[in-house]
C-alpha atoms as a PDB file:
ATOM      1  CA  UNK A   1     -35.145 -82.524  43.619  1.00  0.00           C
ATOM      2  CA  UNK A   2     -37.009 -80.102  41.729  1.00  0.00           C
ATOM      3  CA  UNK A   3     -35.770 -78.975  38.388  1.00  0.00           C
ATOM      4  CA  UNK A   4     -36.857 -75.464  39.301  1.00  0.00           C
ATOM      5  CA  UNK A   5     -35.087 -74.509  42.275  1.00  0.00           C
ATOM      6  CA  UNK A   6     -32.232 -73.048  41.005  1.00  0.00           C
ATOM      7  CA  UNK A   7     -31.439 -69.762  40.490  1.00  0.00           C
ATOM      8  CA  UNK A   8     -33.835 -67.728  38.402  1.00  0.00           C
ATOM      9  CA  UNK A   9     -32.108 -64.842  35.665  1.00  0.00           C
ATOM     10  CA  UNK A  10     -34.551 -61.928  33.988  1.00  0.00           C
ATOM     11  CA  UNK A  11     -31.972 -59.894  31.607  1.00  0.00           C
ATOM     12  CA  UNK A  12     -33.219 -56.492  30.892  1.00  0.00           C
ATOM     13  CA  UNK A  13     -34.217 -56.201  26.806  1.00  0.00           C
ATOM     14  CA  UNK A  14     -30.804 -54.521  26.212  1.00  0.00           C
ATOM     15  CA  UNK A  15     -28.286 -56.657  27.737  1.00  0.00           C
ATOM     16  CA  UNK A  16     -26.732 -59.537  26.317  1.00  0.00           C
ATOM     17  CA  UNK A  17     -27.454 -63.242  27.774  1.00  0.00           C
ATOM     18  CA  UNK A  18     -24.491 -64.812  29.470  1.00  0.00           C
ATOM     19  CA  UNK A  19     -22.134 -65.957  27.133  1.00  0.00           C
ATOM     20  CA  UNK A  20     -21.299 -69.259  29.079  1.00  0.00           C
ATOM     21  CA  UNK A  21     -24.074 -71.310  30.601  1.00  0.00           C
ATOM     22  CA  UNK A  22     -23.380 -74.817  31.586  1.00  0.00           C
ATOM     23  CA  UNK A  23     -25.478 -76.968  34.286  1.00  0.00           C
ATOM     24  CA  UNK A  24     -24.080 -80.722  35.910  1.00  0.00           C
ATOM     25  CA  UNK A  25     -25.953 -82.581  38.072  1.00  0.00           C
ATOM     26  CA  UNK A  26     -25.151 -85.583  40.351  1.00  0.00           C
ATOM     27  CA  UNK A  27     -26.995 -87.428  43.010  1.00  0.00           C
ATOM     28  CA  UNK A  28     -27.806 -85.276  45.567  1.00  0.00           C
ATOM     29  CA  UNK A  29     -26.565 -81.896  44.279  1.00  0.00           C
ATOM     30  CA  UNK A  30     -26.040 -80.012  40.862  1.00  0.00           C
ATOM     31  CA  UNK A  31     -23.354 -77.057  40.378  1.00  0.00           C
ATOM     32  CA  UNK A  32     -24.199 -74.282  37.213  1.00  0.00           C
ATOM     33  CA  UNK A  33     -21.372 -71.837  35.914  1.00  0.00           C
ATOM     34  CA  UNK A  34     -22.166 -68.835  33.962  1.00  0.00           C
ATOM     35  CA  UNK A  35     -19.988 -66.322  32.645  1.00  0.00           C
ATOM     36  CA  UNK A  36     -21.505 -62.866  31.695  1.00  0.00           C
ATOM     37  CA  UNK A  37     -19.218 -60.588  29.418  1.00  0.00           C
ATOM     38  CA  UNK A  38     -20.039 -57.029  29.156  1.00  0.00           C
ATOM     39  CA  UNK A  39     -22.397 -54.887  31.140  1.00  0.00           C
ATOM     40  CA  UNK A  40     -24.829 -56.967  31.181  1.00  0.00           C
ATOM     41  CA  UNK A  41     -27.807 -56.049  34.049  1.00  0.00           C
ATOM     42  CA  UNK A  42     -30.030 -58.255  35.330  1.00  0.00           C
ATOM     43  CA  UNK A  43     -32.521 -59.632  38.281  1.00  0.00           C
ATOM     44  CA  UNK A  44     -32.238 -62.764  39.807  1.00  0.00           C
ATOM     45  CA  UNK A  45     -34.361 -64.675  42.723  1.00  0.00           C
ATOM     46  CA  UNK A  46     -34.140 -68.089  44.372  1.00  0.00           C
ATOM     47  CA  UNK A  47     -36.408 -70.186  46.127  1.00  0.00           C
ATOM     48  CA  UNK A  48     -36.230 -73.895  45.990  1.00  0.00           C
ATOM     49  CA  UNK A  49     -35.922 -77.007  47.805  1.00  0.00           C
ATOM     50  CA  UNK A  50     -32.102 -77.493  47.813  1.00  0.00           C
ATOM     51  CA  UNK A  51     -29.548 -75.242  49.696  1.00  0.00           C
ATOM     52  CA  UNK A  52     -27.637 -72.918  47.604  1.00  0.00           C
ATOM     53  CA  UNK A  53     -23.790 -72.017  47.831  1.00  0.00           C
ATOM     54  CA  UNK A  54     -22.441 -69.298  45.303  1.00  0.00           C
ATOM     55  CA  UNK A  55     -19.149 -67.859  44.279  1.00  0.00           C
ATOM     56  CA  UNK A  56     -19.137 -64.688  43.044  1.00  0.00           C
ATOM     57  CA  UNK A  57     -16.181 -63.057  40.746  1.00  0.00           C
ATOM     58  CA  UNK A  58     -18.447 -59.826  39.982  1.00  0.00           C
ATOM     59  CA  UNK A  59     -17.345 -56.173  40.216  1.00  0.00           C
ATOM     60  CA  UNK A  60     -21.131 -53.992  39.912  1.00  0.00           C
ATOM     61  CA  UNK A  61     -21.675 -50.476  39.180  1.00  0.00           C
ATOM     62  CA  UNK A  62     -24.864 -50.934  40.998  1.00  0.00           C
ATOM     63  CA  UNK A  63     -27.055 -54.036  42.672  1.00  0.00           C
ATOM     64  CA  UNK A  64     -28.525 -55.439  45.725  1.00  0.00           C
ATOM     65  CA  UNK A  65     -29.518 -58.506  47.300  1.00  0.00           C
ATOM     66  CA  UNK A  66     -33.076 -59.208  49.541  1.00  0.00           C
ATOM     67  CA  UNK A  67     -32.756 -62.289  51.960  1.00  0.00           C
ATOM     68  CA  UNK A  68     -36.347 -63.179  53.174  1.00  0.00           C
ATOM     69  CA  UNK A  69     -37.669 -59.646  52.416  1.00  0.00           C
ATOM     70  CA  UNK A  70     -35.060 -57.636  55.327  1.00  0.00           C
ATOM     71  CA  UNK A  71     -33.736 -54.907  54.311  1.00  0.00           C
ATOM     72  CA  UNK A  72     -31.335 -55.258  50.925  1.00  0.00           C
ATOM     73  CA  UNK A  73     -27.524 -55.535  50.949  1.00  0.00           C
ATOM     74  CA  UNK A  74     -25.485 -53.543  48.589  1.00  0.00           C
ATOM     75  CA  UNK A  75     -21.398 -54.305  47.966  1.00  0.00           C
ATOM     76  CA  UNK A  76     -19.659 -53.625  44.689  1.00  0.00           C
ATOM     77  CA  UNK A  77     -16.837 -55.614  44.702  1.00  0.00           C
ATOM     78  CA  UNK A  78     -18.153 -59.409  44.967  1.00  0.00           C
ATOM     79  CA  UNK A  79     -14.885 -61.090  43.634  1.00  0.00           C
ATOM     80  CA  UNK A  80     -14.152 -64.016  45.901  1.00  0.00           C
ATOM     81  CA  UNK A  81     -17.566 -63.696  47.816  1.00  0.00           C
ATOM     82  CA  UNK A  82     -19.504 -66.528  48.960  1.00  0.00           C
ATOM     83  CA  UNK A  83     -23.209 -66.468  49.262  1.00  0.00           C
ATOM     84  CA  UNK A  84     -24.830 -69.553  51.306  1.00  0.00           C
ATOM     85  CA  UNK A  85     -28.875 -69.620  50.788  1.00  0.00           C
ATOM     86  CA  UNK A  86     -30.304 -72.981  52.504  1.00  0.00           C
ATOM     87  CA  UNK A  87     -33.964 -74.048  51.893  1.00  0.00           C
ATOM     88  CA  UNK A  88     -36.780 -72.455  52.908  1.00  0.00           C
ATOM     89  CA  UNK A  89     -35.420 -69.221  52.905  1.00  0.00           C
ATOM     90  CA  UNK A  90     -35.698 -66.753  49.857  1.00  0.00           C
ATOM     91  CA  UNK A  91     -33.070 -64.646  47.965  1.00  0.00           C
ATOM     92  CA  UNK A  92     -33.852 -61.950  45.328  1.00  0.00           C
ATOM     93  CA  UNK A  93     -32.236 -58.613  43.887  1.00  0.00           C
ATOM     94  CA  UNK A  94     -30.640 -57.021  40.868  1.00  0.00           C
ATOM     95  CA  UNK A  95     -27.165 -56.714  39.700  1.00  0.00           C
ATOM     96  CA  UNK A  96     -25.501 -54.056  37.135  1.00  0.00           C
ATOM     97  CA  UNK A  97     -22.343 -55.648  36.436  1.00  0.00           C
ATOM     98  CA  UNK A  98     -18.878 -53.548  35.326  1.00  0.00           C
ATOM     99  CA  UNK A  99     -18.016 -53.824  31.708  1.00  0.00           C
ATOM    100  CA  UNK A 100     -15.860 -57.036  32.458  1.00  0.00           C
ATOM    101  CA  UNK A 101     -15.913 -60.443  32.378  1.00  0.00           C
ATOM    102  CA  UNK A 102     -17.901 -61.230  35.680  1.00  0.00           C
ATOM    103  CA  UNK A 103     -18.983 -64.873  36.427  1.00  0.00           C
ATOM    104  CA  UNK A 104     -20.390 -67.110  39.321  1.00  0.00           C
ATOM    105  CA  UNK A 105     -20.468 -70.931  40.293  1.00  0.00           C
ATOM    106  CA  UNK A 106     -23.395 -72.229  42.070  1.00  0.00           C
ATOM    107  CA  UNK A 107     -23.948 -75.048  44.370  1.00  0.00           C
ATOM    108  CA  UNK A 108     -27.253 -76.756  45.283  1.00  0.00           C
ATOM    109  CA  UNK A 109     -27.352 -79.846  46.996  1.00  0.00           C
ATOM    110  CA  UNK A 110     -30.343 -81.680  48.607  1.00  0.00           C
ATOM    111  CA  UNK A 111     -30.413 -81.578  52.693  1.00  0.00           C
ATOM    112  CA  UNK A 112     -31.928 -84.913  53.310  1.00  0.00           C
ATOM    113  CA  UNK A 113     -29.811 -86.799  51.070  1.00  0.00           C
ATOM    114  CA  UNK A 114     -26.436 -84.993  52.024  1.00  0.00           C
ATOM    115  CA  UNK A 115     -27.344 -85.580  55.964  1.00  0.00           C
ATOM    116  CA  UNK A 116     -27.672 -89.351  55.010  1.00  0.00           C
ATOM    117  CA  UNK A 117     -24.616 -89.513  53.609  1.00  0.00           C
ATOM    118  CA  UNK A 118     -22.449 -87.503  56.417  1.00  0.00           C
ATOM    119  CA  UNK A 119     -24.997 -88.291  59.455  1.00  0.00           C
ATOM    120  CA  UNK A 120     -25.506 -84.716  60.100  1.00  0.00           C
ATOM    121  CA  UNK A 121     -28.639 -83.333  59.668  1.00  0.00           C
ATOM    122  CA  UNK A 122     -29.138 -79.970  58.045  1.00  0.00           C
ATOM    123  CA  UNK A 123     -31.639 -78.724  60.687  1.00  0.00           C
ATOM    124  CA  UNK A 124     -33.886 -75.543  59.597  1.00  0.00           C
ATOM    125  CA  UNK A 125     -32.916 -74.265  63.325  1.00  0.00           C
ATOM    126  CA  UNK A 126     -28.902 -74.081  62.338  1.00  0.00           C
ATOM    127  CA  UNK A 127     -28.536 -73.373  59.271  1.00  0.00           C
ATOM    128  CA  UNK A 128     -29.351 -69.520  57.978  1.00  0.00           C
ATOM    129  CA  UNK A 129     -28.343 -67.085  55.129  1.00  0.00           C
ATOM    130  CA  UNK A 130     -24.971 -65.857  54.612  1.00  0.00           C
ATOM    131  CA  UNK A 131     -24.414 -63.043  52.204  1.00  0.00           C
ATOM    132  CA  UNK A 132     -20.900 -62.056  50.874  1.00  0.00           C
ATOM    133  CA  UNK A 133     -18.727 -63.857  53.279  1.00  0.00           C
ATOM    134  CA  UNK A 134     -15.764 -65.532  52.952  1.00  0.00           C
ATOM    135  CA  UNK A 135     -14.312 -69.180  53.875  1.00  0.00           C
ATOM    136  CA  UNK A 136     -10.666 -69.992  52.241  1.00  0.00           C
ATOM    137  CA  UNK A 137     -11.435 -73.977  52.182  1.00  0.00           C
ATOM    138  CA  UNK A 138     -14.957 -73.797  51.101  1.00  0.00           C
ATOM    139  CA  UNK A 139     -13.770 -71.296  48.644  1.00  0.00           C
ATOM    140  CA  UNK A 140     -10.854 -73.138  47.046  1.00  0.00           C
ATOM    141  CA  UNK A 141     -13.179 -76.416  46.840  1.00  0.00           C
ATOM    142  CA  UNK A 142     -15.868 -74.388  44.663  1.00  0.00           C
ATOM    143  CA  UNK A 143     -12.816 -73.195  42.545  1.00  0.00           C
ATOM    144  CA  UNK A 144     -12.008 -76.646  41.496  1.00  0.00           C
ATOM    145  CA  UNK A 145     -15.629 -77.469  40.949  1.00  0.00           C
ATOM    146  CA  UNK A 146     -15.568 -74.319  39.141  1.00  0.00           C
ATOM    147  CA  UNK A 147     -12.583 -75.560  36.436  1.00  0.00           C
ATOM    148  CA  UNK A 148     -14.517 -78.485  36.243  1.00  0.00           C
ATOM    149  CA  UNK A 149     -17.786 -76.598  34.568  1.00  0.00           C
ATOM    150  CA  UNK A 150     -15.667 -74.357  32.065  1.00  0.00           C
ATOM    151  CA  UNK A 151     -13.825 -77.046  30.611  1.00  0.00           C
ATOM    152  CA  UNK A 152     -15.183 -77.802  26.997  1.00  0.00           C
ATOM    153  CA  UNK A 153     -15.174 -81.609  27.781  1.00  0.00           C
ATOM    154  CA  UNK A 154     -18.052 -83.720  30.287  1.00  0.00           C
ATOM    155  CA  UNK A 155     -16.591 -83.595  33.767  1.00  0.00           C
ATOM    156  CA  UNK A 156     -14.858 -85.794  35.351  1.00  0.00           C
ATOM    157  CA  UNK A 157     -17.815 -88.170  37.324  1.00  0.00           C
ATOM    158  CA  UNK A 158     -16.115 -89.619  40.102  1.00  0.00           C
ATOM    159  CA  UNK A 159     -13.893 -86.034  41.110  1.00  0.00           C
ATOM    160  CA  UNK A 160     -17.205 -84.029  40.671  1.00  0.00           C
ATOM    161  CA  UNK A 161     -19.072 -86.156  43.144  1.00  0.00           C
ATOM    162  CA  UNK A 162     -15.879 -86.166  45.784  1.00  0.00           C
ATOM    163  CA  UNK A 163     -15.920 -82.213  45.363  1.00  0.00           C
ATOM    164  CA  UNK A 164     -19.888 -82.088  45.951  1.00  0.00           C
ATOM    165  CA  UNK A 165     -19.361 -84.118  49.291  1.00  0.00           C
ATOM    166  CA  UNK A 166     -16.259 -81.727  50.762  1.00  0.00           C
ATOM    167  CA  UNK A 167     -18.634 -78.670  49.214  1.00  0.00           C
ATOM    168  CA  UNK A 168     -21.691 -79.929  51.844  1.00  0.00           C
ATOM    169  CA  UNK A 169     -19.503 -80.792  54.204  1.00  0.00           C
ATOM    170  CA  UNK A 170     -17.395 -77.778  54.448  1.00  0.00           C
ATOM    171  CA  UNK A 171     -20.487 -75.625  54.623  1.00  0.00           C
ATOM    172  CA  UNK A 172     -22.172 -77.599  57.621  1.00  0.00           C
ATOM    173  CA  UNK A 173     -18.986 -76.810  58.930  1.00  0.00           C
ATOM    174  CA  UNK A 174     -18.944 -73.072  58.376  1.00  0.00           C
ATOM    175  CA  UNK A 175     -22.983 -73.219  59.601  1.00  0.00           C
ATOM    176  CA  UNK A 176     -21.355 -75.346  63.004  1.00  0.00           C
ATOM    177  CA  UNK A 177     -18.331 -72.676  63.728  1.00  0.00           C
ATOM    178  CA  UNK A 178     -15.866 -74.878  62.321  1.00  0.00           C
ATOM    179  CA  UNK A 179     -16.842 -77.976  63.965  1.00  0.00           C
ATOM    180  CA  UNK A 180     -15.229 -80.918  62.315  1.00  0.00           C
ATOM    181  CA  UNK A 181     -17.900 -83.417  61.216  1.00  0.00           C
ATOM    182  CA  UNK A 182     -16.148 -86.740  62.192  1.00  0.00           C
ATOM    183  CA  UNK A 183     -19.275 -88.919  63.277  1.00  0.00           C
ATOM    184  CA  UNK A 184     -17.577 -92.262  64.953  1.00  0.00           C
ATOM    185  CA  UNK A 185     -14.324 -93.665  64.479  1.00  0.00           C
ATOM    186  CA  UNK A 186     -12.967 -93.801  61.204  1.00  0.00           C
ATOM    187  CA  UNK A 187     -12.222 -97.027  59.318  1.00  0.00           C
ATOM    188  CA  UNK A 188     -10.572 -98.379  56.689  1.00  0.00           C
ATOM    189  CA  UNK A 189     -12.373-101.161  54.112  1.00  0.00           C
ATOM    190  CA  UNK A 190     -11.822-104.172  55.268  1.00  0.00           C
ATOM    191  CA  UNK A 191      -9.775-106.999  52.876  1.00  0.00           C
ATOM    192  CA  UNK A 192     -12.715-108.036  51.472  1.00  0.00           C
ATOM    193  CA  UNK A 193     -13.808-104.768  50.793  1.00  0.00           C
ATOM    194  CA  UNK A 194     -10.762-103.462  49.322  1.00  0.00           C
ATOM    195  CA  UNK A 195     -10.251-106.343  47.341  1.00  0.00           C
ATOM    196  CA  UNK A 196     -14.183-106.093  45.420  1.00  0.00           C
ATOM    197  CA  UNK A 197     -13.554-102.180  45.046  1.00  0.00           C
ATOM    198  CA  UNK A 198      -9.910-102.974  43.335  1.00  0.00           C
ATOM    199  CA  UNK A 199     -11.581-105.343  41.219  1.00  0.00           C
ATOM    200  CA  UNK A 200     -14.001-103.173  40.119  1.00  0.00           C
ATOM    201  CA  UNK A 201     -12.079-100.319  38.912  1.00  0.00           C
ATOM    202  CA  UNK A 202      -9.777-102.715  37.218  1.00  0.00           C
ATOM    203  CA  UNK A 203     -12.712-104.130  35.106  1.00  0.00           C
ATOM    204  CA  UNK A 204     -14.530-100.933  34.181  1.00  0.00           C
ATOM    205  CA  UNK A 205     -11.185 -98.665  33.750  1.00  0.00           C
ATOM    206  CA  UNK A 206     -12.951 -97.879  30.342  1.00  0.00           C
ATOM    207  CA  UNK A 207     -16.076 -96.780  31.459  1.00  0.00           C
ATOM    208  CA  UNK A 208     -16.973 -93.376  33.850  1.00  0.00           C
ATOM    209  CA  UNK A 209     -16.439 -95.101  37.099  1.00  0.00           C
ATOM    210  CA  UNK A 210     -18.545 -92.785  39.655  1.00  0.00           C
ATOM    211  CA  UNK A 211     -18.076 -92.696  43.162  1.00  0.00           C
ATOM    212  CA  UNK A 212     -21.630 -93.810  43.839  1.00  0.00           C
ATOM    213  CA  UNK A 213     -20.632 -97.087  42.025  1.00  0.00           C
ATOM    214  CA  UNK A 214     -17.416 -97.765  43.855  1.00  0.00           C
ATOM    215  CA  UNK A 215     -19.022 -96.970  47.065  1.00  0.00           C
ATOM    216  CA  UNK A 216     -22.307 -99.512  46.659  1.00  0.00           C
ATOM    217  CA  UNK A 217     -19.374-102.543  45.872  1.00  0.00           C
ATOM    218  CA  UNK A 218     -18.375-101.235  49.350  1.00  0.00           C
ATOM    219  CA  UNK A 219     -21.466-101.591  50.504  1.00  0.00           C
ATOM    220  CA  UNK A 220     -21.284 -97.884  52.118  1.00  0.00           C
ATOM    221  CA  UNK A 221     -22.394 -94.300  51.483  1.00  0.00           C
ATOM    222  CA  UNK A 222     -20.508 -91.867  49.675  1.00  0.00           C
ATOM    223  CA  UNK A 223     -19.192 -90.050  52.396  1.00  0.00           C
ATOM    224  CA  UNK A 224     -18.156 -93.157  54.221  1.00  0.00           C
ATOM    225  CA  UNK A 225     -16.608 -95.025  51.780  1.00  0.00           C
ATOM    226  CA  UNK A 226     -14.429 -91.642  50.210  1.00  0.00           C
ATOM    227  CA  UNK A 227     -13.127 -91.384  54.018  1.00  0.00           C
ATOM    228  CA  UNK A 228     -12.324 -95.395  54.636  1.00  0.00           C
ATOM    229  CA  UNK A 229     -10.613 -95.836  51.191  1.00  0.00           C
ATOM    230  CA  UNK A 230      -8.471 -93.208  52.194  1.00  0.00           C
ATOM    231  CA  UNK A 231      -7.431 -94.577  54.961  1.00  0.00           C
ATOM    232  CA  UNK A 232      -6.827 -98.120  53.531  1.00  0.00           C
ATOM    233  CA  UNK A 233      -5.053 -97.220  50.271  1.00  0.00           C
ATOM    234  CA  UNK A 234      -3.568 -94.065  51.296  1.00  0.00           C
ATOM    235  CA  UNK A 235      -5.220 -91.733  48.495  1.00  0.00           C
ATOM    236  CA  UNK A 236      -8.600 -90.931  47.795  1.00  0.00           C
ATOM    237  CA  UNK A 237     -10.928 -92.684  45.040  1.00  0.00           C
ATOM    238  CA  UNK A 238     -10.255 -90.514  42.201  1.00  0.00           C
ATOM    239  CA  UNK A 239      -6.691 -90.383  42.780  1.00  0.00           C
ATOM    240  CA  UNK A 240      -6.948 -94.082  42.817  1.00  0.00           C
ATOM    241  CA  UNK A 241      -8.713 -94.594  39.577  1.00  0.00           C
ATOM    242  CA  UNK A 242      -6.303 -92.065  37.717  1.00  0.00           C
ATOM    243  CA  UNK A 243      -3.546 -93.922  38.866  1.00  0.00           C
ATOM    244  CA  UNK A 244      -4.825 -97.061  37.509  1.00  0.00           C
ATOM    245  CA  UNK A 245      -5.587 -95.583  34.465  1.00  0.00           C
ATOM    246  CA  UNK A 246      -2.161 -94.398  33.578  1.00  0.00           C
ATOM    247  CA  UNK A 247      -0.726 -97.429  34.964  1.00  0.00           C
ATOM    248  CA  UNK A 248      -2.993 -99.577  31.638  1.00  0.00           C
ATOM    249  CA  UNK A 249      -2.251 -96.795  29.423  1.00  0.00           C
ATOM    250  CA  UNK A 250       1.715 -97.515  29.551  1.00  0.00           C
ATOM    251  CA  UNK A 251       0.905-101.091  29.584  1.00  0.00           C
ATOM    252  CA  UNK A 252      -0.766-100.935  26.217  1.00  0.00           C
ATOM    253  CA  UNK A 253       1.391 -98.103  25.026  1.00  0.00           C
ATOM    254  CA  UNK A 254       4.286-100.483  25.288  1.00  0.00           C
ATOM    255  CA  UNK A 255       2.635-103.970  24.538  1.00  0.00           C
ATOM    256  CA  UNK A 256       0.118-102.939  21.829  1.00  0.00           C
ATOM    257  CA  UNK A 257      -0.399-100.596  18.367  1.00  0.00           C
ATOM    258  CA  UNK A 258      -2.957 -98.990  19.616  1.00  0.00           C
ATOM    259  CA  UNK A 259      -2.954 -95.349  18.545  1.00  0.00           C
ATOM    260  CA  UNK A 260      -2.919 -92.819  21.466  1.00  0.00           C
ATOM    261  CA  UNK A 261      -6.772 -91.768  20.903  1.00  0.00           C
ATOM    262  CA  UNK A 262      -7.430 -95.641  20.789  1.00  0.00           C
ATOM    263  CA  UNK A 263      -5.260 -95.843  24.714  1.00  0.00           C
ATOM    264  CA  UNK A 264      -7.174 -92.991  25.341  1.00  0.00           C
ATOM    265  CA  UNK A 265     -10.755 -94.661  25.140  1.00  0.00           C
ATOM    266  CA  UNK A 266      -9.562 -97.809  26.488  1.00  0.00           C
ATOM    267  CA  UNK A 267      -8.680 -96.277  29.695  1.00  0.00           C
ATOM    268  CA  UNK A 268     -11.525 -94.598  30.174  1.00  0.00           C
ATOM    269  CA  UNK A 269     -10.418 -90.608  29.571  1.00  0.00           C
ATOM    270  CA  UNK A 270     -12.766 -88.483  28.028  1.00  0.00           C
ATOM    271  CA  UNK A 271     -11.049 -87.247  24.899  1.00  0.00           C
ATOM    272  CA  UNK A 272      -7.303 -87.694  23.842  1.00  0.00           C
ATOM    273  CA  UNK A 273      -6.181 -83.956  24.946  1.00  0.00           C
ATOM    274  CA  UNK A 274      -7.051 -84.744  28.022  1.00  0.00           C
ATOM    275  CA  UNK A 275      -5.269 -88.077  28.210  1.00  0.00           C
ATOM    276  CA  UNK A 276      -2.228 -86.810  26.957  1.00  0.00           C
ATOM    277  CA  UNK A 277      -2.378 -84.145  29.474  1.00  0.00           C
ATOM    278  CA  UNK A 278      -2.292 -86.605  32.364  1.00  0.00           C
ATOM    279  CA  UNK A 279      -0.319 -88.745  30.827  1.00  0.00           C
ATOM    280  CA  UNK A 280       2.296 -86.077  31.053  1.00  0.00           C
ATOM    281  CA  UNK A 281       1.619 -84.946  34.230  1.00  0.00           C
ATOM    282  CA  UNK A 282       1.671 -88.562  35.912  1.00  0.00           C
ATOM    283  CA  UNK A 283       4.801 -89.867  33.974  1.00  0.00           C
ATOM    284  CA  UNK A 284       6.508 -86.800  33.387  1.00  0.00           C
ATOM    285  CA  UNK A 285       6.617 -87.329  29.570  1.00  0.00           C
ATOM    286  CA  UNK A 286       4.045 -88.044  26.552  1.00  0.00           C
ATOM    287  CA  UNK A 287       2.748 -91.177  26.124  1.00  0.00           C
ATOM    288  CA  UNK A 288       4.286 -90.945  22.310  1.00  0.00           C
ATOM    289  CA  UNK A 289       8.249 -90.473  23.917  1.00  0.00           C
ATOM    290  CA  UNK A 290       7.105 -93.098  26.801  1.00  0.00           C
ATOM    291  CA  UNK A 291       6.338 -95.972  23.894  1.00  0.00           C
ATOM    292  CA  UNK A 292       9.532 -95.042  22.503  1.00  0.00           C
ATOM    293  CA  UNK A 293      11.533 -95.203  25.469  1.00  0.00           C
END
């Protein structure tokens, strides 16, 4: 994928740059959040090799946007608006935000690989532009990958690929008319399987375990693996690995003297706030009361 083809910005001299600026990328698709305070105008165009997914929160005094030169589209009030480019096609305009804090998350995922993955091809004759519409699933998954990106610490690998997945999938599925994507019969890992991808996690529970990595043990895509892990184990990957993380965190809590940022790092969470956090959340008290218990 091309580095270029993501959204391009051109501030006018007297407006501020976006306060918050922060780019991920995976295999297969990348996700940007920037948060613009003020009234800050600007231009923006996009024309790239990936597809494109945006949600808005933006309230404008003025702007438009240009889809393959037709004639431009003009709404104030963007908050909670999705905006679905794929490639090939070309998006362009200007924007005059309110004096608020207005912000957007963007998608962009690579067709060819994504179709591999979910064996449904993203065909230039079904899939066209979509400009302030609005899709409560699609919407709610862009959310999460949006507190993902704002976060101050590196996201979480293995939930920000399962969240790029359901993103491309939920959009074929907007493109389709709701269609559900459900190519063959669904099954679980077999013993085998299950039994190499439980190993796995339990030997690398300190590392950033990544859905791509959990899915080659399987011997299966992305896509197919997320789907037939569910349906062996009963939860999906990530849920998995966070369980098995908190599961060695009490067990070292209570058999070693490891300090709690040292517990932290051993089971593989990216800083001890966070650790803590689900710690609490999983147990239902901190790991400092649950050593003490």
């Amino acid at each position: 994928m091309g580095t270029d083809a993501r959204l391009q910005f051109s501030f006018h001299r007297e407006a501020r740059l976006p306060d918050l600026h922060r780019n991920e990328s995976w295999r297969g698709f990348s996700a940007e959040y920037s948060r613009i305070g003020g009234a800050s105008e600007y231009s923006f165009s996009f024309t790239g090799e990936r597809h494109y997914l945006c949600l808005h929160d933006l309230l404008l005094s003025d702007g438009n946007v240009v889809v393959d030169g037709l004639r431009p589209i003009q709404r104030r009030d963007l908050r909670n608006n999705l905006t679905y480019v794929p490639t090939g096609c070309s998006v362009s305009g200007f924007a005059a935000p309110v004096d608020r804090v207005n912000s957007f998350i963007a998608f962009y995922f690579d067709p060819e690989e994504i179709a591999a993955e979910i064996e449904r091809p993203f065909r230039d004759t079904d899939n066209f532009a979509m400009v302030y519409f609005d899709d409560n699933r699609l919407r709610a998954t862009l959310e999460k990958m949006r507190a993902l990106l704002v976060q101050e610490r590196e996201p979480d690998r293995l939930y920000a690929e399962t969240l790029g997945l359901l993103t491309a999938i939920e959009i074929a599925q907007v493109q389709a008319g709701s269609v559900k994507l459900t190519p063959g019969q669904a099954g679980g890992l077999s013993g085998t399987q299950q039994k190499q991808v439980f190993d796995f996690v339990a030997s690398g529970l300190a590392t950033d375990i990544s859905l791509d990595a959990m899915a080659a043990v399987a011997n299966l895509s992305r896509f197919h693996f997320a789907r037939a892990f569910k349906k062996s184990v009963g939860e999906p990957p990530y849920a998995y690995v966070l369980r098995q993380r908190i599961e060695r965190a009490k067990v070292l809590l209570k058999t070693t003297k490891m300090q709690v940022n040292e517990v932290a790092v051993a089971t593989g969470f990216k800083t001890a706030s966070h650790f803590v956090r689900a710690f609490q959340q999983a147990v239902g008290t901190s790991p400092g009361s649950f050593r003490r218990m």
